[in-house]
Protein backbone atom coordinates (compact mmCIF):
# COMPACT_ATOMS: atom_id res chain seq x y z
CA UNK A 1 -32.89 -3.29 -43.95
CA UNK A 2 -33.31 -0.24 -41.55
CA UNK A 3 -33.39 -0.60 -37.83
CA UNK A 4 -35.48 2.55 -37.01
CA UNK A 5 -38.29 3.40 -35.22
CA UNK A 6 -40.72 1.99 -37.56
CA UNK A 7 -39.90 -1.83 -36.43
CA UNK A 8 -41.04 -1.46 -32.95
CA UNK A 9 -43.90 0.63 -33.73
CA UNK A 10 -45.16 -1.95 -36.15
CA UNK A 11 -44.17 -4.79 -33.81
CA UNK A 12 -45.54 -3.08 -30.41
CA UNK A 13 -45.21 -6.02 -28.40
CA UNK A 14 -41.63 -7.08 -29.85
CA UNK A 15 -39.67 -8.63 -27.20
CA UNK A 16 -36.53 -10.27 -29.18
CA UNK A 17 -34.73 -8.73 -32.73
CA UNK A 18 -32.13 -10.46 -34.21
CA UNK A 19 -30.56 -9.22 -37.58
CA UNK A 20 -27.29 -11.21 -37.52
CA UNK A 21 -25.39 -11.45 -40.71
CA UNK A 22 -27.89 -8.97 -42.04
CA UNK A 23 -27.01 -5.44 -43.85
CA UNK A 24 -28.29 -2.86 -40.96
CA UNK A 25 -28.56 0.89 -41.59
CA UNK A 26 -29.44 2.72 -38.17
CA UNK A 27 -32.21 5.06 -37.95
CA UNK A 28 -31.71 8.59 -36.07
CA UNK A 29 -34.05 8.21 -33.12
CA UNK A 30 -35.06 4.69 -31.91
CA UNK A 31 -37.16 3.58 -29.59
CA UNK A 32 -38.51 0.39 -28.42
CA UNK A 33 -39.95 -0.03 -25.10
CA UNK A 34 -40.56 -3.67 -24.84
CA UNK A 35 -37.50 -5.13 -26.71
CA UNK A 36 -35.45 -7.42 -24.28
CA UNK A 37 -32.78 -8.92 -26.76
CA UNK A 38 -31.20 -7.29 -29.53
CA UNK A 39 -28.73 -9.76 -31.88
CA UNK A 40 -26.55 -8.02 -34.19
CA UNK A 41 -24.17 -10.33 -34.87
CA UNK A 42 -22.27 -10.20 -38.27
CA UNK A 43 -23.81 -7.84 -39.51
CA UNK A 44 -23.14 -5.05 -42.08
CA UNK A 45 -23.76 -1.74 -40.40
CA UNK A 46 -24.53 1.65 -42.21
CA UNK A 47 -24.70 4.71 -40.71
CA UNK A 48 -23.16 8.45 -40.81
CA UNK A 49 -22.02 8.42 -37.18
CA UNK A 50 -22.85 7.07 -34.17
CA UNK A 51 -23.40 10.64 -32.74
CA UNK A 52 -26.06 11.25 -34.79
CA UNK A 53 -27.74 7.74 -32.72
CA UNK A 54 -29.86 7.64 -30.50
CA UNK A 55 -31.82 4.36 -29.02
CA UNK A 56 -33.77 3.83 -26.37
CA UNK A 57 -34.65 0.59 -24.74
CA UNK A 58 -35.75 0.95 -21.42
CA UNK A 59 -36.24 -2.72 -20.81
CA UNK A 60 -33.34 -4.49 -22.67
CA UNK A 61 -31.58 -6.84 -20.88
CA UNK A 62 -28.87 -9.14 -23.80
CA UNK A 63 -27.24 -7.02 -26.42
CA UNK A 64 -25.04 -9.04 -28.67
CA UNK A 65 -22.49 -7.38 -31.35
CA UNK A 66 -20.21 -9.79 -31.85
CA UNK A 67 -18.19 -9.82 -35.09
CA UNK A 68 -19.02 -6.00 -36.03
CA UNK A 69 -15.69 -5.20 -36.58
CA UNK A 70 -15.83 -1.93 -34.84
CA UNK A 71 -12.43 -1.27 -33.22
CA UNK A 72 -13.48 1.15 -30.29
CA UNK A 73 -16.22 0.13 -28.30
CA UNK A 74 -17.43 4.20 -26.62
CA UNK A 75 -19.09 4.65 -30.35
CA UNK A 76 -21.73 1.91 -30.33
CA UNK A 77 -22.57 1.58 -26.71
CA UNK A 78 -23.03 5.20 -26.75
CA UNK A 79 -25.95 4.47 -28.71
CA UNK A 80 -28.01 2.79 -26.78
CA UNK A 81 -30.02 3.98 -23.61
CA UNK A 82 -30.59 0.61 -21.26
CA UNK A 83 -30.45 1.06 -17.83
CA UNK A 84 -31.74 -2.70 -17.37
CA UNK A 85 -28.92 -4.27 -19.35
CA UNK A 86 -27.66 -7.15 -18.03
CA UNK A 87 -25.49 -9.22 -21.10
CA UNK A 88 -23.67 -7.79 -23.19
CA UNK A 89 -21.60 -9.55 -26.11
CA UNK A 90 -19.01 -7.46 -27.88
CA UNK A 91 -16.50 -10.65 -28.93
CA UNK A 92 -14.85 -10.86 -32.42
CA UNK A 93 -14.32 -7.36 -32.75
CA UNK A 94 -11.57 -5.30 -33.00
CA UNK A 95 -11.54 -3.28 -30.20
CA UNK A 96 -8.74 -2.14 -28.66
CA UNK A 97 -9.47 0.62 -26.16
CA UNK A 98 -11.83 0.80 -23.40
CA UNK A 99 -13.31 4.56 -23.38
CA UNK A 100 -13.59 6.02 -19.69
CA UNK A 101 -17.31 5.54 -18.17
CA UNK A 102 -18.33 3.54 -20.43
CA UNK A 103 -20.60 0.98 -18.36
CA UNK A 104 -22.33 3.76 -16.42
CA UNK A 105 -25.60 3.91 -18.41
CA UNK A 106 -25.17 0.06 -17.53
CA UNK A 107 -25.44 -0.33 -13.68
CA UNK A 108 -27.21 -3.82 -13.88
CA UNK A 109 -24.39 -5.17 -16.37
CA UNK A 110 -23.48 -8.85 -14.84
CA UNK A 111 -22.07 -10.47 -18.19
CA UNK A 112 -19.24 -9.07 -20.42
CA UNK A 113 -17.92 -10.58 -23.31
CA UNK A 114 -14.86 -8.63 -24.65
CA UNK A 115 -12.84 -11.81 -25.90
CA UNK A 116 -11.55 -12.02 -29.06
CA UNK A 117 -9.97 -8.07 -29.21
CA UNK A 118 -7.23 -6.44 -29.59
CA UNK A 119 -7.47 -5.02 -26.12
CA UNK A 120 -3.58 -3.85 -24.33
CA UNK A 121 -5.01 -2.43 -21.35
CA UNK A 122 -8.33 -3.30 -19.40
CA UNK A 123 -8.73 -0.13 -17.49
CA UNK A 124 -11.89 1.33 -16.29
CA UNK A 125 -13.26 -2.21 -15.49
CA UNK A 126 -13.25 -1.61 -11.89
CA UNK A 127 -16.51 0.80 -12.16
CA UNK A 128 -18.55 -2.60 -13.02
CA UNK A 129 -19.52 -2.90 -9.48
CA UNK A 130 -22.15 -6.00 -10.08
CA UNK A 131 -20.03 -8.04 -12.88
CA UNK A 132 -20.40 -11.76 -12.71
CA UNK A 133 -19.12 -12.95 -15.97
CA UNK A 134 -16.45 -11.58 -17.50
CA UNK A 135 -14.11 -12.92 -20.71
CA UNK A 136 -11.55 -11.49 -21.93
CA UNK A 137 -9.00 -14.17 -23.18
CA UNK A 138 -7.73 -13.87 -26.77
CA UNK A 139 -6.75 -10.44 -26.41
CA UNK A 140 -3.09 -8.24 -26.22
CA UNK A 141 -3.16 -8.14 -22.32
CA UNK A 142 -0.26 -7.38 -20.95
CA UNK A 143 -0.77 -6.39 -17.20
CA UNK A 144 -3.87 -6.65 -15.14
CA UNK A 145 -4.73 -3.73 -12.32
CA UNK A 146 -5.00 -4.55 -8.86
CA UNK A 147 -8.26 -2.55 -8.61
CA UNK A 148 -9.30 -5.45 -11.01
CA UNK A 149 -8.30 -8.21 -8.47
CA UNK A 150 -9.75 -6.67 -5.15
CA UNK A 151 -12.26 -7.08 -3.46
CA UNK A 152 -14.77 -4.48 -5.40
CA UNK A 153 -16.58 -7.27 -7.32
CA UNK A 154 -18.23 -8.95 -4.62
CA UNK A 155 -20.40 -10.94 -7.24
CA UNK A 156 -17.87 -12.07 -9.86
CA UNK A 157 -17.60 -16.11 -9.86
CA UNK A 158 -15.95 -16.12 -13.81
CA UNK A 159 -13.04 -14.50 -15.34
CA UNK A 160 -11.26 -15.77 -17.86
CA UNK A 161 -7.68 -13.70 -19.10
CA UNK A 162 -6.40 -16.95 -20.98
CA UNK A 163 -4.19 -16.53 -24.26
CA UNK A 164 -3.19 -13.01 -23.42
CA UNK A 165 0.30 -11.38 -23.86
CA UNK A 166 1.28 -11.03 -20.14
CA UNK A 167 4.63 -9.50 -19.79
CA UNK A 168 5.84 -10.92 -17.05
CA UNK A 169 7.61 -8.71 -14.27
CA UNK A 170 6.80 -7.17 -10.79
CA UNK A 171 3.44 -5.63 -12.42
CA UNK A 172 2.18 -9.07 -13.39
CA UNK A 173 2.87 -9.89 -9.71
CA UNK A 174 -0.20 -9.40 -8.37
CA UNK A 175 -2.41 -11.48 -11.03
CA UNK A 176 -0.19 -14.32 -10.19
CA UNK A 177 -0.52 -14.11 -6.41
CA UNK A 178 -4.95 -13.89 -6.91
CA UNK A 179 -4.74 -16.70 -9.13
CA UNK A 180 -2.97 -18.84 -6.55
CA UNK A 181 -4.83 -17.76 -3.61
CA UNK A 182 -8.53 -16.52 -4.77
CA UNK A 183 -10.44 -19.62 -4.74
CA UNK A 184 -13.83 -17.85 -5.01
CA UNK A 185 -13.24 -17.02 -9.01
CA UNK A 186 -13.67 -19.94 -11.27
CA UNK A 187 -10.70 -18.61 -14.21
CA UNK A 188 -12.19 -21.03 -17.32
CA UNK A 189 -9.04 -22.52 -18.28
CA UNK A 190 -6.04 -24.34 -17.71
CA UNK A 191 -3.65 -21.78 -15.81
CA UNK A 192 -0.79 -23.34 -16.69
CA UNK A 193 -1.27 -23.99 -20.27
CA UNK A 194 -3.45 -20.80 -20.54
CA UNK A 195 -1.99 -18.29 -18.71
CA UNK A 196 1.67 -18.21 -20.04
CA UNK A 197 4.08 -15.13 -19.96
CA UNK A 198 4.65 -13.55 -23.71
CA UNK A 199 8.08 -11.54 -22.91
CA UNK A 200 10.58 -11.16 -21.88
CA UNK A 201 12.40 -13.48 -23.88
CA UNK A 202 13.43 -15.24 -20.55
CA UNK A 203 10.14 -16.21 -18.81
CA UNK A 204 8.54 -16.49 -22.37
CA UNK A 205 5.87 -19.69 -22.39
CA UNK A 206 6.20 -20.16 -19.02
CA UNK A 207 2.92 -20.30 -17.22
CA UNK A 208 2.88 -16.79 -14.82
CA UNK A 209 1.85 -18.80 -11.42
CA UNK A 210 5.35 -20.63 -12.39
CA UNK A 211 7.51 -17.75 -12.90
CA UNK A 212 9.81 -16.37 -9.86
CA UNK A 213 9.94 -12.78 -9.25
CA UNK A 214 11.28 -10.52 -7.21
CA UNK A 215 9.38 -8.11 -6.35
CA UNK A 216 10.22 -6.95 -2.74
CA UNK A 217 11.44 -3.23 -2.43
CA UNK A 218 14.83 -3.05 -1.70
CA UNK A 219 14.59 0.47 -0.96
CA UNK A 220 14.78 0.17 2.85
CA UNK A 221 17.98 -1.91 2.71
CA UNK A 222 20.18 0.89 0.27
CA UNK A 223 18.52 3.38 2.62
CA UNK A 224 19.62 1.34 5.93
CA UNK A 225 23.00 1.08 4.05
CA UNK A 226 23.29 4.44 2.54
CA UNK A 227 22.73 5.41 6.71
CA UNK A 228 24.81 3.14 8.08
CA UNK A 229 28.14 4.34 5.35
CA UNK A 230 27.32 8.05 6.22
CA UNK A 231 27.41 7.41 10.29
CA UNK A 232 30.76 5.27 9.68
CA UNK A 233 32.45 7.90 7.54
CA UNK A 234 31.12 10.60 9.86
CA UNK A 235 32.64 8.61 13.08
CA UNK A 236 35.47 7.83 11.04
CA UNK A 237 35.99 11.57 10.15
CA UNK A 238 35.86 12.79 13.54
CA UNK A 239 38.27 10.29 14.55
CA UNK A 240 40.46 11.23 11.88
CA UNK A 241 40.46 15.01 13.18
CA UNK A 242 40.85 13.97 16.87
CA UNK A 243 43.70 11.57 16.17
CA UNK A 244 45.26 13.40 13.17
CA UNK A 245 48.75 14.21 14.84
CA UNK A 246 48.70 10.54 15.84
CA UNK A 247 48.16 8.85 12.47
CA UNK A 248 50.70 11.46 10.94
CA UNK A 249 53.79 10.07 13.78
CA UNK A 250 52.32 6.44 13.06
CA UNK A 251 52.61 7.10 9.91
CA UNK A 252 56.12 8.94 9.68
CA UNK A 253 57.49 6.48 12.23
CA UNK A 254 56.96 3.54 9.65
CA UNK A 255 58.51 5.91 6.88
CA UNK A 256 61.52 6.27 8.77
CA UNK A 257 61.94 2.97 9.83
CA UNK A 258 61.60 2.25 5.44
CA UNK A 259 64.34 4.70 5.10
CA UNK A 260 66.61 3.62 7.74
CA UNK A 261 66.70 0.27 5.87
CA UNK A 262 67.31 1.83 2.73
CA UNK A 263 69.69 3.44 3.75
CA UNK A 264 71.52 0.98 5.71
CA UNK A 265 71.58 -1.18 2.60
CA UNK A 266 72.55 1.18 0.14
CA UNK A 267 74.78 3.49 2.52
CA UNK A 268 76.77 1.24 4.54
CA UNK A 269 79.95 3.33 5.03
CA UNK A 270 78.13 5.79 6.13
CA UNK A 271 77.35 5.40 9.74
CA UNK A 272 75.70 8.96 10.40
CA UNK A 273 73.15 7.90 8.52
CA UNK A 274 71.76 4.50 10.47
CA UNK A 275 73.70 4.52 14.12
CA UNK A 276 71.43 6.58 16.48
CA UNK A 277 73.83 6.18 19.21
CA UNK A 278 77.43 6.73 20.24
CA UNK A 279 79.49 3.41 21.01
CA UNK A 280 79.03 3.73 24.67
CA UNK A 281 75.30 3.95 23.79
CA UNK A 282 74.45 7.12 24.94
CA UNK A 283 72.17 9.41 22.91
CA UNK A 284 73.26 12.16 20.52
CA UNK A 285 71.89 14.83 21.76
CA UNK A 286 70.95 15.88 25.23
CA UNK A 287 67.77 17.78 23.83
CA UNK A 288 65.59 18.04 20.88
CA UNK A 289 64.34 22.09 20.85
CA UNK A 290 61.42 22.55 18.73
CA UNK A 291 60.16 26.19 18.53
CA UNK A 292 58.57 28.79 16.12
CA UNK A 293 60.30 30.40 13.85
CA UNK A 294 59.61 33.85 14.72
CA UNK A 295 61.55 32.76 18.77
CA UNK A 296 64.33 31.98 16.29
CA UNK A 297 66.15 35.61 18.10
CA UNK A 298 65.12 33.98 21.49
CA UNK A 299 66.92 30.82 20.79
CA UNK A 300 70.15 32.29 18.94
CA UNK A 301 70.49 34.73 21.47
CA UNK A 302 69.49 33.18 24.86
CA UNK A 303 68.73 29.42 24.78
CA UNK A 304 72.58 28.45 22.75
CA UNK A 305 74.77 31.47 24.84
CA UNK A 306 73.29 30.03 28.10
CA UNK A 307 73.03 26.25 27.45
CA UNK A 308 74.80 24.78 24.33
CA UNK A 309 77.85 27.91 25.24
CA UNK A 310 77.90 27.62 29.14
CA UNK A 311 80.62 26.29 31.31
CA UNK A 312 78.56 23.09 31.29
CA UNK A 313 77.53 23.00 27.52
CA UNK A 314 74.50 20.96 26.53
CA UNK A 315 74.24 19.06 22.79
CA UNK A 316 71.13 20.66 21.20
CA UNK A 317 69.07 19.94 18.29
CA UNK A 318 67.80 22.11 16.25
CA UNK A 319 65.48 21.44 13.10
CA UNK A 320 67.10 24.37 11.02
CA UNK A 321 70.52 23.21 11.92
CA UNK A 322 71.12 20.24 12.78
CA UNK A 323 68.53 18.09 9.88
CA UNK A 324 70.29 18.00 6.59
CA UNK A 325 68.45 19.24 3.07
CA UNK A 326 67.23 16.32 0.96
CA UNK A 327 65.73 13.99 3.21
CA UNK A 328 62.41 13.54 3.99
CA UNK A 329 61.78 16.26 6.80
CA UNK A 330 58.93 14.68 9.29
CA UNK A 331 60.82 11.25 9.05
CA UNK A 332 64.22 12.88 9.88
CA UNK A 333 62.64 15.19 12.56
CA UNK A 334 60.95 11.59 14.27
CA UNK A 335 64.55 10.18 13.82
CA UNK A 336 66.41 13.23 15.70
CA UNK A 337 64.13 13.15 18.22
CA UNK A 338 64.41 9.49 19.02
CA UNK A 339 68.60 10.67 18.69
CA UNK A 340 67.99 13.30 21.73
CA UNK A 341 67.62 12.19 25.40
CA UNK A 342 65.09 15.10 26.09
CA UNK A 343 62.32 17.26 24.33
CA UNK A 344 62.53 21.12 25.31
CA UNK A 345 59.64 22.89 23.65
CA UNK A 346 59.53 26.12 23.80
CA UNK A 347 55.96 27.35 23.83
CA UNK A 348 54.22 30.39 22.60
CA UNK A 349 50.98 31.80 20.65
CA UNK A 350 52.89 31.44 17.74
CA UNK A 351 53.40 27.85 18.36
CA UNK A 352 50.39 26.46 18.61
CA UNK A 353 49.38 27.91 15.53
CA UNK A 354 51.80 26.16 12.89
CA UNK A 355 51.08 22.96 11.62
CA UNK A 356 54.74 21.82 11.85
CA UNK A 357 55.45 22.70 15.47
CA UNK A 358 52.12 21.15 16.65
CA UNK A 359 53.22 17.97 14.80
CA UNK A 360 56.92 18.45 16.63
CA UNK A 361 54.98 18.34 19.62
CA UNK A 362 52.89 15.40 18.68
CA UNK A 363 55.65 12.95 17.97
CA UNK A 364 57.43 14.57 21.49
CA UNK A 365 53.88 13.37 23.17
CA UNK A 366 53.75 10.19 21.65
CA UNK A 367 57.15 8.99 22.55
CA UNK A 368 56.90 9.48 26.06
CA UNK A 369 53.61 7.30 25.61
CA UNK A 370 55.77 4.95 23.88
CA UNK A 371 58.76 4.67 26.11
CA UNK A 372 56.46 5.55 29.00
CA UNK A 373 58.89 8.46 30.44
CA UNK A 374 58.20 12.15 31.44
CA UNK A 375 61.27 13.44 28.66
CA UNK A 376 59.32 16.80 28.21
CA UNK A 377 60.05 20.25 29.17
CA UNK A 378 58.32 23.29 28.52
CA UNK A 379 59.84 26.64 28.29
CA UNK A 380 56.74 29.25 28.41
CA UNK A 381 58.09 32.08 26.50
CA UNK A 382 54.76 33.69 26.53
CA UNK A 383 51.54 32.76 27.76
CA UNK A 384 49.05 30.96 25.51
CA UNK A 385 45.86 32.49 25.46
CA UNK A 386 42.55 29.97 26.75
CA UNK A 387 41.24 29.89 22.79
CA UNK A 388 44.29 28.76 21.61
CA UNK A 389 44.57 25.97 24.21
CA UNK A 390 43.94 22.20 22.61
CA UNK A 391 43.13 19.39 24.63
CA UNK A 392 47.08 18.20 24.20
CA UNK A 393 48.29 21.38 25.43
CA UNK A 394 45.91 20.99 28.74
CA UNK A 395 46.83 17.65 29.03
CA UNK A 396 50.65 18.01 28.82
CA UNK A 397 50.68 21.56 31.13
CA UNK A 398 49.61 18.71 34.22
CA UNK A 399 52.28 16.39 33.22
CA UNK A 400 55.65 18.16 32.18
CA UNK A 401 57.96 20.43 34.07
CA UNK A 402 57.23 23.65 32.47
CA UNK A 403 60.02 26.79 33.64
CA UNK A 404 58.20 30.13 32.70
CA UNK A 405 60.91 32.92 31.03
CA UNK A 406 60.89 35.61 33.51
CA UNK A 407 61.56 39.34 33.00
CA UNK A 408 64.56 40.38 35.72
CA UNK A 409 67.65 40.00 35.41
CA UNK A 410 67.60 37.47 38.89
CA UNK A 411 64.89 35.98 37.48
CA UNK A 412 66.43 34.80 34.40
CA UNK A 413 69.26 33.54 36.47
CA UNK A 414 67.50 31.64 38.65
CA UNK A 415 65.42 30.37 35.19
CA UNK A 416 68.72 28.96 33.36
CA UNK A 417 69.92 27.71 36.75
CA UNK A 418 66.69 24.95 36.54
CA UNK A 419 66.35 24.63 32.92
CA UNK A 420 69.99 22.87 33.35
CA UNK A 421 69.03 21.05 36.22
CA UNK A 422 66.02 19.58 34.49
CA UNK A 423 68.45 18.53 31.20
CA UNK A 424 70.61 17.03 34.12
CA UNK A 425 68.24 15.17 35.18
CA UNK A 426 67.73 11.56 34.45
CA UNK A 427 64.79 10.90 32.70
CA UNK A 428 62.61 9.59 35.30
CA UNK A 429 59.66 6.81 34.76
CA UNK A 430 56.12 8.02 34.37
CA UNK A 431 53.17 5.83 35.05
CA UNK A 432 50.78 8.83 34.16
CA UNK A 433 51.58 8.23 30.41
CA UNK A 434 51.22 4.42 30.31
CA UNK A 435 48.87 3.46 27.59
């Protein structure tokens, strides 16, 4: 038969149609202004397309179309103008999406029946502000919004998602949490037996208000972490540039202490190489002179004619001539050092700026720390400029004897005079450096 406009005109008081398991071709323009149930239920449907539909049925409250076989649901419901709708039946089909807006010509809608699809996703469902009943078990569910679970359908008191294909991870989360804690919702079935996870393999047939997540960002903790690394390395860098001389002698101090047992084990007849002393037990050298290359003139021709040449002659050690080739330099400078009885630096611009005489002075500051005795002296050759002045340098100027080279002949008498004096001297104890 035809459902056109015919049927209602004949029938002007019809109130209830159903053509279920009938043959139905749909007429272009339909209206019936009294029907209030429409049954279409297994039924054979005919038409060109659903655009070319229209029905109107400004009083129809149950629509049921069950078992069409119509896989996307925006084509039929699109037909059919019923503001007053309040049921409506689309199980048994094989629907599978849920076009956007689709329930606005429906703002009365209370029952839904969408059970028995193929439905993935059940988006949109949120808009059905006054929904009371709604099924939808027996379908490919995987997830459920949250907008679904809130608290925007005041009036529902049914839902039932049983025998879906919940994948169960953090997005499943928050069905499980309603379902254990909404009490207002009456869910239809068994939710353990019902409502089981369908991957991953791991949680599969395990009912979802059974399954243990995990689900609390961790982001604040890598980000506390990821903080907390950066401010150690940065503290640990700046500690590393403030105490870089010291880790280097540390460091160089256990190196030579390695080598002197190497080499008193492998070297035994050879007692230059691990006897710091001379048999009365008196050190070396009377001074260890470290100085810039370019005061090499200075040294040559003032420093050794005046004190290692005098009438008095001092022993002097000198990294050029008195550290052999083919050991390992900063471990034999530490050892020569620890050989002399005094440190006489002698200071300039030039000094301050090479990495080898700044760590000469370094191991010079750290043993007096060590042996806790003022055995520094400081020949000024030229004055060192206030930007090239370290905190070491400023330190060690209040501490050590420094003798300033003069320019007069008197002057530089007078200068050698106490620069002997001071290597003379016995090295005296020095609370000032204690640790």
């Amino acid at each position: 038969m035809t459902f056109d406009a015919n049927i209602c005109q004949v029938a002007t008081q019809l109130e209830s149609l159903d053509l279920s398991t009938s043959s139905v071709g749909f007429g272009t323009n339909i209206t019936c202004s009294t029907l209030l149930t429409l049954v279409l239920s297994e039924c054979t449907v005919y038409f060109k397309s659903w655009d070319d539909i229209y029905a109107n049925m400004p009083v129809l409250q149950d629509l049921i179309l069950n078992a069409l076989r119509i896989s996307e649901a925006a084509g039929i419901l699109n037909v059919f103008q019923a503001p007053q709708l309040q049921y409506l039946n689309l199980n048994s089909n094989q629907i599978t999406v849920i076009g956007q807006n689709l329930f606005k010509f429906f703002p009365k809608l209370s029952y839904l029946d969408l059970s028995n699809n193929k439905l993935t996703l059940i988006n949109n469902m949120e808009k059905i502000r006054n929904i009371r009943t709604l099924l939808l078990y027996s379908n490919a569910i995987k997830n459920v919004p949250k907008a679904m679970l809130s608290h925007d359908h005041p009036y529902m008191t049914t839902l039932d998602l049983s025998d879906n294909q919940f994948h169960c991870d953090c997005q499943v989360e928050a069905l499980r949490s309603w379902i254990l804690t909404d009490y207002m919702v009456y869910l239809h079935k068994d939710i353990f037996n019902n409502y089981q996870c369908f991957s991953p393999d791991s949680e599969k047939d395990f009912s979802i208000t059974q399954v243990n997540l995990d689900c609390e960002s961790h982001l604040w903790k890598y980000i506390s972490i990821g903080i907390a690394c950066a401010i150690v390395l940065l503290i640990s860098a700046v500690m590393m540039v403030h105490y870089w001389w010291h880790i280097k002698y540390i460091r160089f101090l256990l190196v030579n202490n390695r080598l002197n047992q190497q080499h008193v084990l492998v070297n035994d007849d050879d007692e230059d190489d691990h006897i710091d002393d001379d048999e009365n037990g008196i050190p070396r050298y009377d001074t260890y002179v470290p100085y810039h290359l370019e005061d090499e003139d200075w040294v040559d021709g003032e420093l050794l004619r005046n004190i290692e040449e005098g009438n008095e002659p001092f022993r002097l050690c000198l990294r050029r001539r008195d550290i052999r080739a083919g050991r390992l330099l900063f471990a034999e400078v530490s050892l020569h050092m620890q050989r002399s009885r005094k440190i006489l630096v002698i200071l300039s611009p030039r000094f301050v700026e090479d990495n080898m005489c700044y760590f000469e002075l370094n191991m010079g500051h750290h043993r007096v720390i060590e042996e806790n005795r003022n055995a520094m002296i400081f020949i000024i050759l030229e004055d060192i400029p206030d930007n090239k002045m370290t905190l070491l340098l400023r330190q060690l100027y209040c501490r050590v004897q420094c003798i300033k080279w003069p320019g007069d002949g008197y002057g530089q008498y007078l200068f050698w005079r106490r620069v002997r004096e001071e290597l003379k001297r016995p090295v005296p104890l020095d609370r000032r450096f204690a640790v």
